[in-house]
PDB file of N, CA and C in Angstrom:
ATOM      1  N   UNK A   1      -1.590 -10.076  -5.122  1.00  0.00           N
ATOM      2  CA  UNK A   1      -0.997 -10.076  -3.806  1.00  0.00           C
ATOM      3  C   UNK A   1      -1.564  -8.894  -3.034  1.00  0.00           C
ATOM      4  N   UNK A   2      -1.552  -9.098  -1.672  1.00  0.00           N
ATOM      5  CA  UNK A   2      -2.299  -8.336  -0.921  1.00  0.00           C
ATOM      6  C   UNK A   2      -1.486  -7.676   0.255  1.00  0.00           C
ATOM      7  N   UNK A   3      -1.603  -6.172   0.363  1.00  0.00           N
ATOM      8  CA  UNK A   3      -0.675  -6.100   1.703  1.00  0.00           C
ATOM      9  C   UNK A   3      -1.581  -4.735   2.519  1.00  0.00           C
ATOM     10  N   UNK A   4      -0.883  -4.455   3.849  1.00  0.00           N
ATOM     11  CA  UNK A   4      -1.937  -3.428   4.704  1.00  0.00           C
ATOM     12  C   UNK A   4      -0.392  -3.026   4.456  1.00  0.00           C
ATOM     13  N   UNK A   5      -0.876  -1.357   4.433  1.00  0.00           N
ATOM     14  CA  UNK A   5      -0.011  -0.303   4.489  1.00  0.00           C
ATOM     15  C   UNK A   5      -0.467   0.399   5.548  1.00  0.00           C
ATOM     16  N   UNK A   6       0.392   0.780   6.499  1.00  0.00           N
ATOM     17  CA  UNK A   6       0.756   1.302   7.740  1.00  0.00           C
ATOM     18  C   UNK A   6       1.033   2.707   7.554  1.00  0.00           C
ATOM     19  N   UNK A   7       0.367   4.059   8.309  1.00  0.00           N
ATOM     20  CA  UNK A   7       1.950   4.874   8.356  1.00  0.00           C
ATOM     21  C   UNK A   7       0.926   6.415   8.925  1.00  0.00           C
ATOM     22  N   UNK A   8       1.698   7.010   9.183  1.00  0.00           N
ATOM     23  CA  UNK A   8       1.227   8.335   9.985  1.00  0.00           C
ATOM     24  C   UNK A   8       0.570   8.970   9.238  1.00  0.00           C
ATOM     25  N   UNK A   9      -0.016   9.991  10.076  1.00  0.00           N
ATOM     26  CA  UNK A   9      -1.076  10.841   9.105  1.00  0.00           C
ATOM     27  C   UNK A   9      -0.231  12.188   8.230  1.00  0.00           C
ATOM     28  N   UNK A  10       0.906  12.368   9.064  1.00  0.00           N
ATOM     29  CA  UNK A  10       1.618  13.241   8.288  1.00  0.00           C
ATOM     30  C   UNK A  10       1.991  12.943   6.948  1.00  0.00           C
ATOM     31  N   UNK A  11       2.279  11.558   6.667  1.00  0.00           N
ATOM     32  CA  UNK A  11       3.124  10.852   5.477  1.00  0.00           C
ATOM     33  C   UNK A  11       1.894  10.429   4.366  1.00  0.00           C
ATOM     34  N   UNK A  12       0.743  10.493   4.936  1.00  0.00           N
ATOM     35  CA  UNK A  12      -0.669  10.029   4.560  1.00  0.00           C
ATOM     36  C   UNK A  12      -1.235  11.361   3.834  1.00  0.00           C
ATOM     37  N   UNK A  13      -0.162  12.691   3.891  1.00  0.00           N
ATOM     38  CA  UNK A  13      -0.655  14.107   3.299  1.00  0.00           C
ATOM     39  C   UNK A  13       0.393  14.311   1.958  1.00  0.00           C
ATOM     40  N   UNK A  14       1.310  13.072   1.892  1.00  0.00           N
ATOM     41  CA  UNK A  14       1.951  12.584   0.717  1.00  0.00           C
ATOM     42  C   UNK A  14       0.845  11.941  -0.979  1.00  0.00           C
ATOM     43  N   UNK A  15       0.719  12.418  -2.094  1.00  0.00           N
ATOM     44  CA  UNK A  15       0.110  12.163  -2.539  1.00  0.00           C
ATOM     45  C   UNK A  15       0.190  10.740  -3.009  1.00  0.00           C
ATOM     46  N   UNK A  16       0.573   9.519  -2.184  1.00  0.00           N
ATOM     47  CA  UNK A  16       1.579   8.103  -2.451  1.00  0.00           C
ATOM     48  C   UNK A  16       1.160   6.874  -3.469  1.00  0.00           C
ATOM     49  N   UNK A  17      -0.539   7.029  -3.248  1.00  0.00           N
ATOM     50  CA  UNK A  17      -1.209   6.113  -4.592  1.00  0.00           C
ATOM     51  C   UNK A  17      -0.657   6.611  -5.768  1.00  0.00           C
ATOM     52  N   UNK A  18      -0.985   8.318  -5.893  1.00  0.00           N
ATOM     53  CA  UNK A  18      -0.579   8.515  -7.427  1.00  0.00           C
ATOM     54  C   UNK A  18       0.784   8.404  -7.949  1.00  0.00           C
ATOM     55  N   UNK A  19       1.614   8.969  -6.743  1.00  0.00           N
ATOM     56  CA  UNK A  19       3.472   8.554  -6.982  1.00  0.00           C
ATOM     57  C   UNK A  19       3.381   7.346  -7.357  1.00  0.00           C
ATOM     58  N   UNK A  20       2.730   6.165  -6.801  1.00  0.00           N
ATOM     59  CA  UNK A  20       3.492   5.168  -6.876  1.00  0.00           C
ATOM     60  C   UNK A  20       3.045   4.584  -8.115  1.00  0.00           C
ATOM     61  N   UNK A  21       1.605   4.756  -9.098  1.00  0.00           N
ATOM     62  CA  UNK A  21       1.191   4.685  -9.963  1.00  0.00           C
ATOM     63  C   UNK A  21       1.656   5.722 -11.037  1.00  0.00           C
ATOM     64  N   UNK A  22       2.425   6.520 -10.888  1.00  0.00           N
ATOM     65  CA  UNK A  22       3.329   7.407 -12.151  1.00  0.00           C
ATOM     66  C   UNK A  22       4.629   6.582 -11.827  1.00  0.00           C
ATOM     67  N   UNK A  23       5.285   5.930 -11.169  1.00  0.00           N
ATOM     68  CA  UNK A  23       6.930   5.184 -10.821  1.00  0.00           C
ATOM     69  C   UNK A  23       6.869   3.850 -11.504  1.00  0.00           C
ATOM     70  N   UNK A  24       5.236   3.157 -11.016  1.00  0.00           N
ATOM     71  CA  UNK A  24       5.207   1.776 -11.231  1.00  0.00           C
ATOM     72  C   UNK A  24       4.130   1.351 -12.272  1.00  0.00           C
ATOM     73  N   UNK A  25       4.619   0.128 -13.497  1.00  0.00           N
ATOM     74  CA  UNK A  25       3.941  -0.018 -14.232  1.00  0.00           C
ATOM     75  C   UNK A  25       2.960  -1.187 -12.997  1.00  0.00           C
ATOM     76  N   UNK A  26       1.566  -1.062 -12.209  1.00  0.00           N
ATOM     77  CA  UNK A  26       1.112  -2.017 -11.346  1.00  0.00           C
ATOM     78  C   UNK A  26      -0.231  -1.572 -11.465  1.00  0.00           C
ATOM     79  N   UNK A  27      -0.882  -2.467 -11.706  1.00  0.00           N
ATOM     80  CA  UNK A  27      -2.130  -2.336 -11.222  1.00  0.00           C
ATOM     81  C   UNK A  27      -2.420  -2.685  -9.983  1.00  0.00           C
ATOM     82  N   UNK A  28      -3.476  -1.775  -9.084  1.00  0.00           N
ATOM     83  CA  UNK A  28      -3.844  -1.605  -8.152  1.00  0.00           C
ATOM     84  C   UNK A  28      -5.096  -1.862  -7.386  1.00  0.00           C
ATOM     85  N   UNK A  29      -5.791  -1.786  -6.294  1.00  0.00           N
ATOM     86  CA  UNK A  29      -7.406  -1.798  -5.875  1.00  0.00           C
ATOM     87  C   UNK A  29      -7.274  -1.646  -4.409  1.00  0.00           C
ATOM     88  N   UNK A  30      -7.448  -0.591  -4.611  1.00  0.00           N
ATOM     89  CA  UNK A  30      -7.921  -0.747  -2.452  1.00  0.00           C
ATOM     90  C   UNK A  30      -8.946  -1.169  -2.524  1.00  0.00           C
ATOM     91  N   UNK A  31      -8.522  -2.186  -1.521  1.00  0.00           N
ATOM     92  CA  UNK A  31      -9.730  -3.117  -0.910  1.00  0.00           C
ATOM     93  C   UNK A  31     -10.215  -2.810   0.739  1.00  0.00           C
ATOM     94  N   UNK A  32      -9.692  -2.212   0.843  1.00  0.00           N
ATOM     95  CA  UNK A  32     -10.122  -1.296   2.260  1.00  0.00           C
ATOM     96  C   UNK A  32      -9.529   0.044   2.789  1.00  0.00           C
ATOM     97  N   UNK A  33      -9.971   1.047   3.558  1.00  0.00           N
ATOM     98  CA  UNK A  33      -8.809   1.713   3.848  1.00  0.00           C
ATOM     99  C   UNK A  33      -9.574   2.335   4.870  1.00  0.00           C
ATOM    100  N   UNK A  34      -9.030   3.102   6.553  1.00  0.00           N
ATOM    101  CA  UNK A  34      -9.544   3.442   7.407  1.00  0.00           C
ATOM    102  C   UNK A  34      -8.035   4.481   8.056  1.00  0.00           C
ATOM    103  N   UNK A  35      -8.835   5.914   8.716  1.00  0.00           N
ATOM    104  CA  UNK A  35      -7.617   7.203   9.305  1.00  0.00           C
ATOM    105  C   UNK A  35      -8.464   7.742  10.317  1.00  0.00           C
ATOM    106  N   UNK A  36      -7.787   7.584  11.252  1.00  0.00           N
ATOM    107  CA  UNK A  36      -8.167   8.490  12.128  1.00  0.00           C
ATOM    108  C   UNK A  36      -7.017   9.351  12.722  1.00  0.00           C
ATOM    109  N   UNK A  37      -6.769  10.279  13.574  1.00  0.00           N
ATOM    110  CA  UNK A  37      -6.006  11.464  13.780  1.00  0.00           C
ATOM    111  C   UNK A  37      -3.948  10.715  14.173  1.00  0.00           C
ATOM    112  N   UNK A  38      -4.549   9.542  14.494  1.00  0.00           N
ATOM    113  CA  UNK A  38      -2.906   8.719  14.602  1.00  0.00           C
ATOM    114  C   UNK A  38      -2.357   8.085  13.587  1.00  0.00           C
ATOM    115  N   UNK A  39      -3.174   7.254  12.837  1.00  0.00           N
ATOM    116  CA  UNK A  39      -2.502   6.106  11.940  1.00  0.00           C
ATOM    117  C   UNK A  39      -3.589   6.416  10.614  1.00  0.00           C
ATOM    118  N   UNK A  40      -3.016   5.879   9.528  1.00  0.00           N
ATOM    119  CA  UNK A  40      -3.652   5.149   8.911  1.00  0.00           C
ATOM    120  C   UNK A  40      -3.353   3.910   8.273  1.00  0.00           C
ATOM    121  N   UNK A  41      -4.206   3.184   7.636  1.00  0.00           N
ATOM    122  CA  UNK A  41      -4.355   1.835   7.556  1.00  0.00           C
ATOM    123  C   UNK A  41      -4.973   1.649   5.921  1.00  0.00           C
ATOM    124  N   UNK A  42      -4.269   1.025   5.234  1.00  0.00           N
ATOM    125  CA  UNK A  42      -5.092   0.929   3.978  1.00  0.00           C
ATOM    126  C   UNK A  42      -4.621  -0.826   3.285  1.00  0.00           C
ATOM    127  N   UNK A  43      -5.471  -1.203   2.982  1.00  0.00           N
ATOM    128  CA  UNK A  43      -5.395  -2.773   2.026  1.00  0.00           C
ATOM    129  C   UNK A  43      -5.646  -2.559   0.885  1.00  0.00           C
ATOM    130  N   UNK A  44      -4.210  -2.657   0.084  1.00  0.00           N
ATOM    131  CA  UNK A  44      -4.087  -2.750  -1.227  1.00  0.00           C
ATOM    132  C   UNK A  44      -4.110  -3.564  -2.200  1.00  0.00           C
ATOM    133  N   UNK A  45      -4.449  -4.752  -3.304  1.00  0.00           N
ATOM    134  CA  UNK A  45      -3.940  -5.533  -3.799  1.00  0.00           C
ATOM    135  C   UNK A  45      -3.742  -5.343  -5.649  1.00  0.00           C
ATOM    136  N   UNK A  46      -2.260  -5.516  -5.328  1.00  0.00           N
ATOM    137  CA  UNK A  46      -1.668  -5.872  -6.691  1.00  0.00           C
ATOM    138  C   UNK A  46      -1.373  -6.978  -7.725  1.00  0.00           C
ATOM    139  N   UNK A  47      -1.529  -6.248  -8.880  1.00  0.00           N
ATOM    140  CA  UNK A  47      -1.611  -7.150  -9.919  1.00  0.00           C
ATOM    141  C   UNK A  47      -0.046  -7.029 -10.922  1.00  0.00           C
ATOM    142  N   UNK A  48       0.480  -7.550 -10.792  1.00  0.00           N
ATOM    143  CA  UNK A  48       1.820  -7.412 -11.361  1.00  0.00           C
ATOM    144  C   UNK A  48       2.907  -8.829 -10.841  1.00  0.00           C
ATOM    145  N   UNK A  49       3.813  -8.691 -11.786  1.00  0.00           N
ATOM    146  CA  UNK A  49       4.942  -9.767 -11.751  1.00  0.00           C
ATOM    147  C   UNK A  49       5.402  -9.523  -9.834  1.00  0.00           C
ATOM    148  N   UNK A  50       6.125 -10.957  -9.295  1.00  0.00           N
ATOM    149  CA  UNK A  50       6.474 -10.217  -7.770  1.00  0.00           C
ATOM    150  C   UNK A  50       7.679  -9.843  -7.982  1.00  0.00           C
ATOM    151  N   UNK A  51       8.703  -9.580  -8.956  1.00  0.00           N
ATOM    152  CA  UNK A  51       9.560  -8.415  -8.749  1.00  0.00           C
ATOM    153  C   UNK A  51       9.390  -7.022  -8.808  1.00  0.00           C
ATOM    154  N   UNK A  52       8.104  -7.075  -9.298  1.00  0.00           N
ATOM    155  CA  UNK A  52       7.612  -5.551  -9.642  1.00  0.00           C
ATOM    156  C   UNK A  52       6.933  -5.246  -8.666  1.00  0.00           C
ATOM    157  N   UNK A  53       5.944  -5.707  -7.915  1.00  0.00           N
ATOM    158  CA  UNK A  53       5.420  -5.890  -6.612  1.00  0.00           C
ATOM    159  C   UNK A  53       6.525  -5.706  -5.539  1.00  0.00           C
ATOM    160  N   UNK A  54       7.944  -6.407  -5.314  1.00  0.00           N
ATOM    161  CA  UNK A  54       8.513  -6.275  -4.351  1.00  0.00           C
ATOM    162  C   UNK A  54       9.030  -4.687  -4.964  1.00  0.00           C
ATOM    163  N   UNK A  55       9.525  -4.301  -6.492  1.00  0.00           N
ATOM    164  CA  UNK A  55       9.710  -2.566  -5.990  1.00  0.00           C
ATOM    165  C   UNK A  55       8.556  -1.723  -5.484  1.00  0.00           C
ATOM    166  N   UNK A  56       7.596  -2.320  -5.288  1.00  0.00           N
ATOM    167  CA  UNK A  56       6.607  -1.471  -5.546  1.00  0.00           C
ATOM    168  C   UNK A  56       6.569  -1.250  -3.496  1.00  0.00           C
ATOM    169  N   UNK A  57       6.854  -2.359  -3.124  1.00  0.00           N
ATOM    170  CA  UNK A  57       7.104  -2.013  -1.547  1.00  0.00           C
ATOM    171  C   UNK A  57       8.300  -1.358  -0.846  1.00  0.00           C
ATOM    172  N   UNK A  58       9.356  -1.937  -1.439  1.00  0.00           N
ATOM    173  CA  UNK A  58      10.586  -1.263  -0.762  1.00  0.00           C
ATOM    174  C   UNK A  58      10.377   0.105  -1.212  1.00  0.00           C
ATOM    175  N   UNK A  59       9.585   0.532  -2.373  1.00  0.00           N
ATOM    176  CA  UNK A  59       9.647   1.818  -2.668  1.00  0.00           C
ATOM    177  C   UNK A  59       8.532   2.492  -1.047  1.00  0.00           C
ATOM    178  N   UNK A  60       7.250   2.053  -1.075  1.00  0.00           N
ATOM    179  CA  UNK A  60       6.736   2.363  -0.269  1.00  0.00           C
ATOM    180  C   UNK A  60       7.679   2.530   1.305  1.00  0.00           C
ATOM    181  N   UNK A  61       8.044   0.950   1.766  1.00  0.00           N
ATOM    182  CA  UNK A  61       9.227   1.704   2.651  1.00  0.00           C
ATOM    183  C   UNK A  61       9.975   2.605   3.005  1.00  0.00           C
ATOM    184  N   UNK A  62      10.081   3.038   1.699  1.00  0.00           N
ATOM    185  CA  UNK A  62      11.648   4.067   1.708  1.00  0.00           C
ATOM    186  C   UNK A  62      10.353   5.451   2.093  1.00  0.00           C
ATOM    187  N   UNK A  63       9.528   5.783   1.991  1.00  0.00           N
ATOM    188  CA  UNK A  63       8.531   6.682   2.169  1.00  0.00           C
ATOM    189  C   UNK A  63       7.910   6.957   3.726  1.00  0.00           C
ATOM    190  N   UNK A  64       8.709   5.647   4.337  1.00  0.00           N
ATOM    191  CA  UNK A  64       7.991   5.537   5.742  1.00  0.00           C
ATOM    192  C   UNK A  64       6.937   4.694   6.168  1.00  0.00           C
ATOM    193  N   UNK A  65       6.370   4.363   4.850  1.00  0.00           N
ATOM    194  CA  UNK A  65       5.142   3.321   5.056  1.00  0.00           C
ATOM    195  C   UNK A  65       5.368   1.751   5.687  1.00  0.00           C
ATOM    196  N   UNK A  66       4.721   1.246   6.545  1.00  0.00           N
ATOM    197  CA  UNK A  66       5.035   0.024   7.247  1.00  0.00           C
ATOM    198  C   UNK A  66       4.190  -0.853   5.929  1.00  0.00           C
ATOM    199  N   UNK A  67       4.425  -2.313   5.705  1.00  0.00           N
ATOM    200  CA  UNK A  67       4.157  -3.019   4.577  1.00  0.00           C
ATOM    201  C   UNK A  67       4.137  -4.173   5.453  1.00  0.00           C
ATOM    202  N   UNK A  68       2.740  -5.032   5.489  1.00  0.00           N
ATOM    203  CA  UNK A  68       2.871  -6.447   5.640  1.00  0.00           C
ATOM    204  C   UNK A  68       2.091  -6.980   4.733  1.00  0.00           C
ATOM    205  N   UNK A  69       2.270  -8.476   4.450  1.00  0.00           N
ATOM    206  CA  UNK A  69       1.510  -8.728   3.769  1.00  0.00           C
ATOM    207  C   UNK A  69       0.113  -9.474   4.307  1.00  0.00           C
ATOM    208  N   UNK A  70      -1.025  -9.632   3.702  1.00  0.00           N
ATOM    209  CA  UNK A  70      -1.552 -10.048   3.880  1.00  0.00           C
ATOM    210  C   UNK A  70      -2.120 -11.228   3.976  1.00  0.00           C
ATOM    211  N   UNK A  71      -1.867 -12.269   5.237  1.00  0.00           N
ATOM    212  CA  UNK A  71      -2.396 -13.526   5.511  1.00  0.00           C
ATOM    213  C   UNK A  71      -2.929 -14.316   5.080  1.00  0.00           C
ATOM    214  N   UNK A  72      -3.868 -13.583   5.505  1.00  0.00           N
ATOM    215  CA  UNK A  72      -5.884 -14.679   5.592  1.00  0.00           C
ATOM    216  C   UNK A  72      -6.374 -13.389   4.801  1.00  0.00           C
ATOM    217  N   UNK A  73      -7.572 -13.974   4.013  1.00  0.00           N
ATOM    218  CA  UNK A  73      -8.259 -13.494   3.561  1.00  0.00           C
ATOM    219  C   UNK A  73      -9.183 -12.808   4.500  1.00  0.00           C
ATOM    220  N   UNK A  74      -8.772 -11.810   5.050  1.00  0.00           N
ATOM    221  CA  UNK A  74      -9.761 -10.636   5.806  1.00  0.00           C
ATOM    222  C   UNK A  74     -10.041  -9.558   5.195  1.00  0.00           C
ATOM    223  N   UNK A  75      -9.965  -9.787   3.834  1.00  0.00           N
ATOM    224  CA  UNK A  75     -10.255  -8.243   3.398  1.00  0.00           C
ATOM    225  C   UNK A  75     -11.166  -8.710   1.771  1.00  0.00           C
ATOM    226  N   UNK A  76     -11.669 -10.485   2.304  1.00  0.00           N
ATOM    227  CA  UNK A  76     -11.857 -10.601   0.748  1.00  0.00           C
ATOM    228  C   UNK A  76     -13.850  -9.704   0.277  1.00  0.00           C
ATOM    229  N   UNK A  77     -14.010  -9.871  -0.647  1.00  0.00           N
ATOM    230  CA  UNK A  77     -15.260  -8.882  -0.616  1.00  0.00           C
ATOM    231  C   UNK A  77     -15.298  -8.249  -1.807  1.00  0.00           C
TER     232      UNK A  77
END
């Protein structure tokens, strides 16, 4: 499953890949990721059961991070 993570650059000085990979048993892969001085933007996709996947977002939520999932294959590659 695939989702773009959203979220400020302040919250982006959070160390949040590795938190969330010491919290969650999930495998991971950024498949894209782009920051400039407002936002950043990163495409993640996980490999895990989707209850473990859905903690793996509300956790991100609770951090501030915006979570959608991903559509269309725009990030395949």
């Amino acid at each position: 499953m695939r989702y773009w993570l959203t979220f400020a650059p302040e919250i982006g000085k959070k160390p949040l890949l590795y938190l969330m990979s010491k919290k969650f048993d999930v495998e991971f892969n950024v498949r894209s990721a782009t920051a400039d001085r407002d936002v950043f933007v990163m495409a993640l996709e996980f490999t895990s059961t989707h209850e473990k996947i859905d903690e793996v977002v509300k956790w991100f939520e609770k951090q501030g991070v915006q979570v959608e999932p991903v559509e269309i294959n725009t990030i395949e590659g």
